[in-house]
C-alpha atoms as a PDB file:
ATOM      1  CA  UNK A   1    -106.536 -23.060  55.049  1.00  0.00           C
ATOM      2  CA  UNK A   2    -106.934 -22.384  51.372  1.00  0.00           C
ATOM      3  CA  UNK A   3    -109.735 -24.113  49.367  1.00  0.00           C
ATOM      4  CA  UNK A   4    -109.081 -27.053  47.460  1.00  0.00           C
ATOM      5  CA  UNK A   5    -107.648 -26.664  43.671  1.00  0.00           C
ATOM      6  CA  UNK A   6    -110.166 -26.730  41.424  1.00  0.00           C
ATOM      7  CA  UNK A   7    -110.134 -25.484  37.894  1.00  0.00           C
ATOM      8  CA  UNK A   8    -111.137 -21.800  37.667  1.00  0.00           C
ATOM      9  CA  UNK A   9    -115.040 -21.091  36.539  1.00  0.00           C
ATOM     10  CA  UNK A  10    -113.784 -18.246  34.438  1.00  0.00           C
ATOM     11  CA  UNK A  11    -112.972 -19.954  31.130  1.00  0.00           C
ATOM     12  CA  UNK A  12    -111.486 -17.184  28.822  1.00  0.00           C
ATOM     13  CA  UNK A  13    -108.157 -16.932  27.629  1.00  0.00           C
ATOM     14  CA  UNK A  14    -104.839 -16.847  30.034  1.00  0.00           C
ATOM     15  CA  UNK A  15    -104.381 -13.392  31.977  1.00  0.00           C
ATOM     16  CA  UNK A  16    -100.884 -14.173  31.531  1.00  0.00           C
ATOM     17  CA  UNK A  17     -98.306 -16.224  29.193  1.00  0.00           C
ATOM     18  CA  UNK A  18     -94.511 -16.092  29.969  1.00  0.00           C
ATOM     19  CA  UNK A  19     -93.155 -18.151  27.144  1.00  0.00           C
ATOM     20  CA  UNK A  20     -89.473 -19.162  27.185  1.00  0.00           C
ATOM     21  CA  UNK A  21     -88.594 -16.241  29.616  1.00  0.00           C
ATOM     22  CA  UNK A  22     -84.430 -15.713  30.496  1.00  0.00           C
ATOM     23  CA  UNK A  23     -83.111 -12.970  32.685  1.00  0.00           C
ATOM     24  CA  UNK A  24     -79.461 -12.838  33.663  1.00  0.00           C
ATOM     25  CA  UNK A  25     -78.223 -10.300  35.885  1.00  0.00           C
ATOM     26  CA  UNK A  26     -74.327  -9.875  34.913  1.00  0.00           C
ATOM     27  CA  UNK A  27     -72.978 -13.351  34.398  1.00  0.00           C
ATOM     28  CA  UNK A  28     -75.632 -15.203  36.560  1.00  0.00           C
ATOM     29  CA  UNK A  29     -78.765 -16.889  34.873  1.00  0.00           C
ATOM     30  CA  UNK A  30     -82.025 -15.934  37.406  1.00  0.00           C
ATOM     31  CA  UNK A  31     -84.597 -17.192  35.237  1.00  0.00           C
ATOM     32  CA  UNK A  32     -83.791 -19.714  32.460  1.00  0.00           C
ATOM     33  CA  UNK A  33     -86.427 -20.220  29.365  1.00  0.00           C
ATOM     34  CA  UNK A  34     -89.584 -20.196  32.364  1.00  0.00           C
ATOM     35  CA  UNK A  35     -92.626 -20.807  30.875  1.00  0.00           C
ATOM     36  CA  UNK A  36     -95.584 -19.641  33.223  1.00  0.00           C
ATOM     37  CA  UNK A  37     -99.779 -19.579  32.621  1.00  0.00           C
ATOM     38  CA  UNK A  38    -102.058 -17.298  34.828  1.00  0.00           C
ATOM     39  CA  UNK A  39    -105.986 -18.259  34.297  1.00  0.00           C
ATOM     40  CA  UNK A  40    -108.787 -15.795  35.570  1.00  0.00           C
ATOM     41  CA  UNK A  41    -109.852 -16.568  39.033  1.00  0.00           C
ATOM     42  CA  UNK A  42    -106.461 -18.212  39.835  1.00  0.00           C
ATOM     43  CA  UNK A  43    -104.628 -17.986  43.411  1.00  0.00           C
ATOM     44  CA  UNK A  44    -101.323 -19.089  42.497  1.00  0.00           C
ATOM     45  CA  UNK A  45     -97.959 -18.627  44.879  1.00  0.00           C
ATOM     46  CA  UNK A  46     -94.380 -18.586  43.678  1.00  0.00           C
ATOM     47  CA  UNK A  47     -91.895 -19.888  46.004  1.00  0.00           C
ATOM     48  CA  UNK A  48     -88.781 -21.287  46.534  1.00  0.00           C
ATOM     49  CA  UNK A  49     -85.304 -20.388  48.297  1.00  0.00           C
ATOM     50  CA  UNK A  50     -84.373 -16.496  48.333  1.00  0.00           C
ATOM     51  CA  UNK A  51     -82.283 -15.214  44.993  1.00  0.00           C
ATOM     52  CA  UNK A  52     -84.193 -17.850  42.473  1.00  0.00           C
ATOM     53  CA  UNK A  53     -85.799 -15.329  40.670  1.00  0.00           C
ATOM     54  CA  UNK A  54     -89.147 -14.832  42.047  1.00  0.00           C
ATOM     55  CA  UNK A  55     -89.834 -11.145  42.292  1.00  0.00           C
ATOM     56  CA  UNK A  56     -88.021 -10.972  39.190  1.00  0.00           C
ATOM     57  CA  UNK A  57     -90.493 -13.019  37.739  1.00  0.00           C
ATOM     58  CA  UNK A  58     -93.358 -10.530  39.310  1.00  0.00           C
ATOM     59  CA  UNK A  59     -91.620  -7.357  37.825  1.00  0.00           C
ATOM     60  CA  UNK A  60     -91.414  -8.830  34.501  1.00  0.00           C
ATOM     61  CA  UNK A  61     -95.310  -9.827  34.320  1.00  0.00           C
ATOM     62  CA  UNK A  62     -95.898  -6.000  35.875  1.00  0.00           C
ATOM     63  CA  UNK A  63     -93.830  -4.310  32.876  1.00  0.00           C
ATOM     64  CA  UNK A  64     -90.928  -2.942  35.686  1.00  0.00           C
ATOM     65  CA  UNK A  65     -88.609  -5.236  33.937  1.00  0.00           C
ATOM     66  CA  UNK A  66     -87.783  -6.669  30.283  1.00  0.00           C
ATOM     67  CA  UNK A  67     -86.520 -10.117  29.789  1.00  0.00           C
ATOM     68  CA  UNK A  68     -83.291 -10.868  28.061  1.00  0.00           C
ATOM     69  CA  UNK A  69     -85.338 -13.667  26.025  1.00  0.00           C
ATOM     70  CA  UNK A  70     -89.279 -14.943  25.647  1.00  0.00           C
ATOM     71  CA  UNK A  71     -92.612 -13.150  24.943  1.00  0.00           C
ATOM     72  CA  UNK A  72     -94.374 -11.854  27.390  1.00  0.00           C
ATOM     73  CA  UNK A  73     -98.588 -12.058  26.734  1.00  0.00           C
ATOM     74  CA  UNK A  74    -101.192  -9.759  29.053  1.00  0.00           C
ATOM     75  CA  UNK A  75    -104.689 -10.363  28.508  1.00  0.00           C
ATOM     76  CA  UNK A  76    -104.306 -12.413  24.979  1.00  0.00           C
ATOM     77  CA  UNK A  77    -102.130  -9.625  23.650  1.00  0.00           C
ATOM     78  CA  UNK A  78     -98.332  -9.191  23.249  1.00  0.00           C
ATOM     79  CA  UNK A  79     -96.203  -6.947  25.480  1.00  0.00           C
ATOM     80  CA  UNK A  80     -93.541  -4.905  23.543  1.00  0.00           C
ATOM     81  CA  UNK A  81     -90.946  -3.162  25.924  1.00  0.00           C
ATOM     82  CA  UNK A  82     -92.079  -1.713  29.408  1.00  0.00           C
ATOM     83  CA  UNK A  83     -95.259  -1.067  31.109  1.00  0.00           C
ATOM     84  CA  UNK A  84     -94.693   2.762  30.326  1.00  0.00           C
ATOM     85  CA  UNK A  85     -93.850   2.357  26.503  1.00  0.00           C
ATOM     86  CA  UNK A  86     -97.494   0.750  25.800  1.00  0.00           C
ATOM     87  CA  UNK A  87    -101.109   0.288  27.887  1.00  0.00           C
ATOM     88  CA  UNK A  88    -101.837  -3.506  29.115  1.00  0.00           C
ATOM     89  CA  UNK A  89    -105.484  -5.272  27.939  1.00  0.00           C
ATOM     90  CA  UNK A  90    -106.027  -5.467  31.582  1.00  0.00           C
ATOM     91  CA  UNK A  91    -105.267  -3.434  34.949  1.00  0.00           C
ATOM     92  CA  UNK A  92    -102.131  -4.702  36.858  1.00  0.00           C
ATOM     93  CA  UNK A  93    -101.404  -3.377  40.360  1.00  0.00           C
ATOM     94  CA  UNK A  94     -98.618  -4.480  42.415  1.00  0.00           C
ATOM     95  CA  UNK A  95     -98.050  -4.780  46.303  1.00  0.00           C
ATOM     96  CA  UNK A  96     -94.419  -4.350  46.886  1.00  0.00           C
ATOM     97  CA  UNK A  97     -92.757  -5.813  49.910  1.00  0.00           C
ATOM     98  CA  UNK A  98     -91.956  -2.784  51.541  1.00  0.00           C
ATOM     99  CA  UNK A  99     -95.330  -1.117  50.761  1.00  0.00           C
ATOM    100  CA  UNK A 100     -93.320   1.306  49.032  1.00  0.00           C
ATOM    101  CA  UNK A 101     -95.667   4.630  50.107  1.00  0.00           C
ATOM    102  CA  UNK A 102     -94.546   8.428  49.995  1.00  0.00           C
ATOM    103  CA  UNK A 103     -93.722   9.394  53.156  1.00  0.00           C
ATOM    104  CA  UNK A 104     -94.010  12.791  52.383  1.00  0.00           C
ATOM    105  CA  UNK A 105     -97.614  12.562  51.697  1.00  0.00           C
ATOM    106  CA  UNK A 106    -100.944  11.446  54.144  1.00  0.00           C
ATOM    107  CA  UNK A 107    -102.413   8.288  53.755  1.00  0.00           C
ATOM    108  CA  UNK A 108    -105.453   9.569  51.688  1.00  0.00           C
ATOM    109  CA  UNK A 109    -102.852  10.890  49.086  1.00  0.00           C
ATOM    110  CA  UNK A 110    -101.113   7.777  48.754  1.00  0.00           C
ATOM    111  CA  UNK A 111    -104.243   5.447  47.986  1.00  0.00           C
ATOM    112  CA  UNK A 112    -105.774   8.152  46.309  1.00  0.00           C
ATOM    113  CA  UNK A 113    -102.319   8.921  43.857  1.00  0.00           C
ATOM    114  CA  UNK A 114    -103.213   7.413  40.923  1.00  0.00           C
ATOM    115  CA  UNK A 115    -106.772   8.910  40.319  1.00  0.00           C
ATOM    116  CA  UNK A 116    -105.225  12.413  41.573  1.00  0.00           C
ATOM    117  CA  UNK A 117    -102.582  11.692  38.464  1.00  0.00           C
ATOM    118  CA  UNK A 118    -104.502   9.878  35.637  1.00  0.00           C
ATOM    119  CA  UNK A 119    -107.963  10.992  36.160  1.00  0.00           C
ATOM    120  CA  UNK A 120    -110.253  14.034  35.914  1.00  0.00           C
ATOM    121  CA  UNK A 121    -112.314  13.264  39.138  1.00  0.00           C
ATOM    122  CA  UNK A 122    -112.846  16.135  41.399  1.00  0.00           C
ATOM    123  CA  UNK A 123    -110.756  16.569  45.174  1.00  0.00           C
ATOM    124  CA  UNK A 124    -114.435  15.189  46.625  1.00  0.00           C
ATOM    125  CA  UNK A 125    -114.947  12.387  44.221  1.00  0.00           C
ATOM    126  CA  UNK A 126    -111.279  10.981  44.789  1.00  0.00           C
ATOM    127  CA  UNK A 127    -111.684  11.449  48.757  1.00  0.00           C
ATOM    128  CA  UNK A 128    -115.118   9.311  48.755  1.00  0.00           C
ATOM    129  CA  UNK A 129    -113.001   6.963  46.915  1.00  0.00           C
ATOM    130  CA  UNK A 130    -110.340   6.639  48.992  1.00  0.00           C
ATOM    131  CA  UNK A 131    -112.633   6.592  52.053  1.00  0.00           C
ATOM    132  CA  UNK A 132    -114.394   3.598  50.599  1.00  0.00           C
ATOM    133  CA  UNK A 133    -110.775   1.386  50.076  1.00  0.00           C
ATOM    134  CA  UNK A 134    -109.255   2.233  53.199  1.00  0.00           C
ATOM    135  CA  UNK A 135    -113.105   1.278  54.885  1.00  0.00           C
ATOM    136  CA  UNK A 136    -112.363  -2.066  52.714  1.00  0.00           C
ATOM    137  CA  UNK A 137    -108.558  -2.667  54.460  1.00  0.00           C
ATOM    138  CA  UNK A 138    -110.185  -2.187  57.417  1.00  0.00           C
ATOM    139  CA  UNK A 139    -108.664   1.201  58.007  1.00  0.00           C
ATOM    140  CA  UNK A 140    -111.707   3.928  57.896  1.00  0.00           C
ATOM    141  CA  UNK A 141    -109.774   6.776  60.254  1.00  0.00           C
ATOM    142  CA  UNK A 142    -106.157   6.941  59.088  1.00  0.00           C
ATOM    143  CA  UNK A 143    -106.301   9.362  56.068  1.00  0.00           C
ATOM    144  CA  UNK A 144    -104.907  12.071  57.646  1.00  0.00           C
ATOM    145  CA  UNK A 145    -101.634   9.956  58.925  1.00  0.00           C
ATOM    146  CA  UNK A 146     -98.273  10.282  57.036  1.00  0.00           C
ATOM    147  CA  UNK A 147     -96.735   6.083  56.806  1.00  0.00           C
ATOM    148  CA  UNK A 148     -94.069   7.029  59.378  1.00  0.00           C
ATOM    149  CA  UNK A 149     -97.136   7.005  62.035  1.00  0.00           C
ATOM    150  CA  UNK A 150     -98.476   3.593  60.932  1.00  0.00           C
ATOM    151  CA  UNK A 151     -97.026  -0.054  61.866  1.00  0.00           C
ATOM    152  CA  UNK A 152     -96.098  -2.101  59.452  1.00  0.00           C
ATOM    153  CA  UNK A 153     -98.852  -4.436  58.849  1.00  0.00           C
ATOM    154  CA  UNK A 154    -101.310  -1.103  58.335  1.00  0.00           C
ATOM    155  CA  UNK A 155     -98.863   0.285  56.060  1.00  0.00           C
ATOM    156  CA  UNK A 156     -98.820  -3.346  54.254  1.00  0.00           C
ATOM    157  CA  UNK A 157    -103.087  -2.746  54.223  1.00  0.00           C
ATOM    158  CA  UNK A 158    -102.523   0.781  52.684  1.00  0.00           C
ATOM    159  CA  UNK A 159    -100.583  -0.525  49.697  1.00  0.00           C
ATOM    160  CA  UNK A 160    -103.260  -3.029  49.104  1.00  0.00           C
ATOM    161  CA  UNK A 161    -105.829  -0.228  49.285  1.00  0.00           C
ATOM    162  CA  UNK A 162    -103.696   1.558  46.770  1.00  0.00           C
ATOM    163  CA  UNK A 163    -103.298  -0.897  44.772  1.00  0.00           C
ATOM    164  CA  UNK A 164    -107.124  -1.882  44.144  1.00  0.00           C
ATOM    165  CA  UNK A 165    -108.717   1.928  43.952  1.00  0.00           C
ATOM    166  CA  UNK A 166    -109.928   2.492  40.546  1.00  0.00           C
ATOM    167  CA  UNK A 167    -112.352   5.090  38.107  1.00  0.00           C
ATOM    168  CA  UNK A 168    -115.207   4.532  38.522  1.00  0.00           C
ATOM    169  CA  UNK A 169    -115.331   6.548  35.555  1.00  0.00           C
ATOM    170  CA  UNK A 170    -114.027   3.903  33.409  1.00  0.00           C
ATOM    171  CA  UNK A 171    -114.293   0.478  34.900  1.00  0.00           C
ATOM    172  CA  UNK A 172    -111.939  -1.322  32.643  1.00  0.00           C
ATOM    173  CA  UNK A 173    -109.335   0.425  34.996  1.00  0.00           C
ATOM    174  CA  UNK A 174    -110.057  -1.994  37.566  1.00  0.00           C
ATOM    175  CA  UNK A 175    -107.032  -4.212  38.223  1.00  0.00           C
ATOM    176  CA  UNK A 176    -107.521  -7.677  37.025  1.00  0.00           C
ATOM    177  CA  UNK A 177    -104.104  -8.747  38.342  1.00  0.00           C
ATOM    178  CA  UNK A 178    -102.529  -8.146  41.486  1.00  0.00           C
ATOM    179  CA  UNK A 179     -99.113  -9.121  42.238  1.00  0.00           C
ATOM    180  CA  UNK A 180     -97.969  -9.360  45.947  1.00  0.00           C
ATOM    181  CA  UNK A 181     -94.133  -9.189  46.708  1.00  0.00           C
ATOM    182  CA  UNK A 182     -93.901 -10.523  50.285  1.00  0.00           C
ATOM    183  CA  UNK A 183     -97.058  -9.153  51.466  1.00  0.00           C
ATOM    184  CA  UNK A 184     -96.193 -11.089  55.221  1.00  0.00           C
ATOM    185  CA  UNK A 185     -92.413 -10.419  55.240  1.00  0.00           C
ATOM    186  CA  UNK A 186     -91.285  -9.289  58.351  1.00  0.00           C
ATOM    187  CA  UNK A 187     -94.755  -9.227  60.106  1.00  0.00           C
ATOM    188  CA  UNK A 188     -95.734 -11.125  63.448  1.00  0.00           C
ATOM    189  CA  UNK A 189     -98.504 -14.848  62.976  1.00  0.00           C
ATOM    190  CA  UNK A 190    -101.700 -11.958  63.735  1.00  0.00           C
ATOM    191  CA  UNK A 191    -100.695  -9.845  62.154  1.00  0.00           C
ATOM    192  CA  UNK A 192     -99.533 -12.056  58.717  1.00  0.00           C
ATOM    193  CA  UNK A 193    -103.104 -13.592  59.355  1.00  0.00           C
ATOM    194  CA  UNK A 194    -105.029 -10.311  58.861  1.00  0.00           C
ATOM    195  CA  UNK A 195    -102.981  -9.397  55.836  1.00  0.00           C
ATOM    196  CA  UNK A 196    -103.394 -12.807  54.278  1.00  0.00           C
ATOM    197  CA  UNK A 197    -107.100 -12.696  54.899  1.00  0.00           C
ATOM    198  CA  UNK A 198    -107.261  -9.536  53.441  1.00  0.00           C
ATOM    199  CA  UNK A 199    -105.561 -10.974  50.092  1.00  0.00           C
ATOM    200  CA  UNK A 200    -108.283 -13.824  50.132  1.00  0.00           C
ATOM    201  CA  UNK A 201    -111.386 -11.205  50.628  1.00  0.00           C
ATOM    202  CA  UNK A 202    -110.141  -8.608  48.149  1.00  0.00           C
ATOM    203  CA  UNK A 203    -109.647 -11.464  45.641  1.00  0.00           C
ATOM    204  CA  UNK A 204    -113.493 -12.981  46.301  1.00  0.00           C
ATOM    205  CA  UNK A 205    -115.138  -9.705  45.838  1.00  0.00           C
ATOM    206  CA  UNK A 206    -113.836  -9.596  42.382  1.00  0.00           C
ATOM    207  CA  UNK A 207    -115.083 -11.846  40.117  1.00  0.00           C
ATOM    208  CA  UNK A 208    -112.825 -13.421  37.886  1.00  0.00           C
ATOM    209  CA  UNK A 209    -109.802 -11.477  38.686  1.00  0.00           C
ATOM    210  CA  UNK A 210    -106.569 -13.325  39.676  1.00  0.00           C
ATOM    211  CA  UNK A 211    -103.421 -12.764  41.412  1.00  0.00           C
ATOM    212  CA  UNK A 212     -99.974 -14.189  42.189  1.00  0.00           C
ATOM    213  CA  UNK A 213     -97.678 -13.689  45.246  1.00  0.00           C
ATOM    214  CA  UNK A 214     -94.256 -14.584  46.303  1.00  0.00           C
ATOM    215  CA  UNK A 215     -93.589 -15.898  49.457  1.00  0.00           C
ATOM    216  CA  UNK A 216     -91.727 -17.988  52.084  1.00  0.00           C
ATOM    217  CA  UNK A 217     -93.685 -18.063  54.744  1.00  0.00           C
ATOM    218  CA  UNK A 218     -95.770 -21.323  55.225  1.00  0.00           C
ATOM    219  CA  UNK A 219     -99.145 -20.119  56.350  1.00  0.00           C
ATOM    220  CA  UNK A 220     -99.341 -17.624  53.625  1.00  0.00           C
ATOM    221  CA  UNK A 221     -98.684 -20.375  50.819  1.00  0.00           C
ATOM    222  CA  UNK A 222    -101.381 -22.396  52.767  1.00  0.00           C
ATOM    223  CA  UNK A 223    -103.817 -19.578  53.302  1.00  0.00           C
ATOM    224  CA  UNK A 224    -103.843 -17.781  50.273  1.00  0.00           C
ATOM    225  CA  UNK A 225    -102.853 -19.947  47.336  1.00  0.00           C
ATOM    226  CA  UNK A 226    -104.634 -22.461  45.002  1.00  0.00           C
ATOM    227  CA  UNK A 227    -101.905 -23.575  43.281  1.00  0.00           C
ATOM    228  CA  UNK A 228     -98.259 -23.564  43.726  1.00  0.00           C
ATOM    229  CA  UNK A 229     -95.258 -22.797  41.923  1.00  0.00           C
ATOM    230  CA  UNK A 230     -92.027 -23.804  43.152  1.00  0.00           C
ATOM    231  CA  UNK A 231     -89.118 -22.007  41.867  1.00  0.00           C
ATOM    232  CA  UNK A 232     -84.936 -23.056  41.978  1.00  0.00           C
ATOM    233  CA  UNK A 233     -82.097 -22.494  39.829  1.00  0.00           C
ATOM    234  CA  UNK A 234     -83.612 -20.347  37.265  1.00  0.00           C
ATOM    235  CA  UNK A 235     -86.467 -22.914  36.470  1.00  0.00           C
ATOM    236  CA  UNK A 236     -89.642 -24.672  37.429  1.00  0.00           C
ATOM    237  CA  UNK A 237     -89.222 -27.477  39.519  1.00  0.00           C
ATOM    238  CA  UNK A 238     -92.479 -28.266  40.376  1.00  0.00           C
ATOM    239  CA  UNK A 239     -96.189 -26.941  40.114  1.00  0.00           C
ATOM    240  CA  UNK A 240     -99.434 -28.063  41.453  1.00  0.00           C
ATOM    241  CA  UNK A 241    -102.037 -27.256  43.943  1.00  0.00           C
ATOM    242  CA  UNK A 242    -101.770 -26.044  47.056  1.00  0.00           C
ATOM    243  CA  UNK A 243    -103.412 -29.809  48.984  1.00  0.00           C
ATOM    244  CA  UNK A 244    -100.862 -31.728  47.100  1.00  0.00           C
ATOM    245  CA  UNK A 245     -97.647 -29.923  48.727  1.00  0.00           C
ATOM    246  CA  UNK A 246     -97.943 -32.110  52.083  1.00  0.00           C
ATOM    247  CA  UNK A 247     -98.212 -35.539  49.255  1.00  0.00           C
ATOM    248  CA  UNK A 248     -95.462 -34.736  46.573  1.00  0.00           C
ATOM    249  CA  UNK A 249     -92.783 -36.952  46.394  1.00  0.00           C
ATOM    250  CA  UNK A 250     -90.540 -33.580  44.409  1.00  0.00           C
ATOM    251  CA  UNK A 251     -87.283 -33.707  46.337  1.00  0.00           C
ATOM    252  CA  UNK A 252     -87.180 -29.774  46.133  1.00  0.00           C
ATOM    253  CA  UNK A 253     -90.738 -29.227  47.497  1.00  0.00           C
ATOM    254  CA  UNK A 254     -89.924 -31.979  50.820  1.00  0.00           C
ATOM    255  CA  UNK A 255     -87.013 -30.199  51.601  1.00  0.00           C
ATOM    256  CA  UNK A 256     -88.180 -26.763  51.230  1.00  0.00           C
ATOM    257  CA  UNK A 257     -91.547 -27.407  54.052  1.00  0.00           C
ATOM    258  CA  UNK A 258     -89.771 -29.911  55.994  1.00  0.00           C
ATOM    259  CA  UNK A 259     -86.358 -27.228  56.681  1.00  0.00           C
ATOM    260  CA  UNK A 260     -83.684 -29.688  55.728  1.00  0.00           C
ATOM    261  CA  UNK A 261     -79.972 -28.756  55.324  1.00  0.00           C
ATOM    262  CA  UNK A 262     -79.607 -32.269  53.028  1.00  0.00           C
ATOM    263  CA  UNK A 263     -81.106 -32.318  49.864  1.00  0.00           C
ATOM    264  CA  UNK A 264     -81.034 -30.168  46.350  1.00  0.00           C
ATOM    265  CA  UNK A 265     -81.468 -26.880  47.425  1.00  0.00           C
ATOM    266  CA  UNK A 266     -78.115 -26.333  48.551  1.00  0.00           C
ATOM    267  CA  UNK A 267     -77.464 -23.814  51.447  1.00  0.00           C
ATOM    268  CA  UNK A 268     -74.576 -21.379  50.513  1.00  0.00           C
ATOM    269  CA  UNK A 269     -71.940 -21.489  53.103  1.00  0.00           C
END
């Protein structure tokens, strides 16, 4: 069970601002004018019923994916165009829900991509590296596997490993935002557990950072979130922490945890 809410100790300015975001895709309105507030140290899930715009709301704060409308703020500063055309204030690395690894190369290589890429780190350096994240996913003997010999929760630990190795070089490339797309999707109550304790422990260790992850599945809102962000018809519909989800009187939140057919969210035929 996730902590209770309480405001984060970290008191500097937002990680991130979405102000007045709107994202249609064709004729259909996904997100309409959201406005959404990260704080450092903050645990926050993003939920709702599938096709209301949540991972479109994650690959718009990771720079995959412009808005039709709003500004989009990283780290106090102002995001013009994509994640490509201009460096964020902070380090953002995303989990996707498929883990999303080359399959053509090892383990090692995937986690290790990045620095291999962007960095002028010897072969050894980058392999000590790696060693240490996949030691901190609790996978130490795996580099030498390609994904196709792993199961899906370790490939799931991988991307996480991936997604937190950084310079040590230059420190400022550690992420400071992760964003988790699903992260239990698919994946049996042990195995979901493991991952979502992972999440938790990667998050304590460091300070100050923050994250944000989309999910449906109950014990991951309830294991790894502070606070709670529920998402329907292109807008907010409710927000608060996690203890308060089992107490709110919102119609959309009872019927969303209690599986009703009756209610707002209405169930397409």
């Amino acid at each position: 069970m996730a902590q209770p809410y309480s405001p984060s100790p970290c008191d500097r300015s937002p990680l991130v601002e979405l102000r007045g975001i709107s994202k249609h895709f064709g004729k259909v309105a996904v997100l309409n004018h959201i406005d959404f507030t990260l704080n450092p140290g903050e645990a926050t899930a993003i939920i709702g019923p599938s096709g209301t715009g949540k991972s479109t709301i994650l690959r718009i704060i990771a720079g995959l994916l412009a808005p039709d409308h709003g500004e989009i703020w990283i780290g106090g500063k102002k995001r013009e165009g994509l994640i490509e055309d201009s460096a964020d204030p902070l380090g953002v690395g995303m989990v996707f829900q498929q883990a999303a690894l080359f399959d053509s190369l090892t383990v090692a290589e995937n986690v290790g991509f990045s620095l291999y890429q962007h960095s002028r780190l010897s072969a050894r350096e980058i392999k000590r590296l790696v060693a240490e994240a996949l030691t901190r996913v609790g996978l130490p003997d795996i580099s030498n596997r390609y994904p196709a010999e792993l199961s899906g929760g370790m490939r799931k630990r991988v991307s996480f490993a991936r997604a937190v190795i950084s310079n040590p070089r230059h420190p400022t490339d550690r992420p400071s935002l992760l964003l988790y797309d699903e992260p239990t999707a698919g994946l049996d109550p042990i195995a979901s557990t493991v991952i979502e304790d992972l999440i938790r422990q990667v998050h304590n260790r460091q300070a100050c950072s923050a994250y944000v992850i989309v999910t449906h599945q109950e014990s991951t809102i309830r294991r790894t979130a502070d606070r709670v962000v529920f998402l329907h018809d292109g807008q907010v519909q409710w927000s608060g922490p996690v203890g308060e989800i089992d107490s709110t009187d919102n119609p959309f939140v009872r019927q969303f945890f209690s599986a009703q057919i009756q209610g707002p969210i209405q169930v397409a035929g």
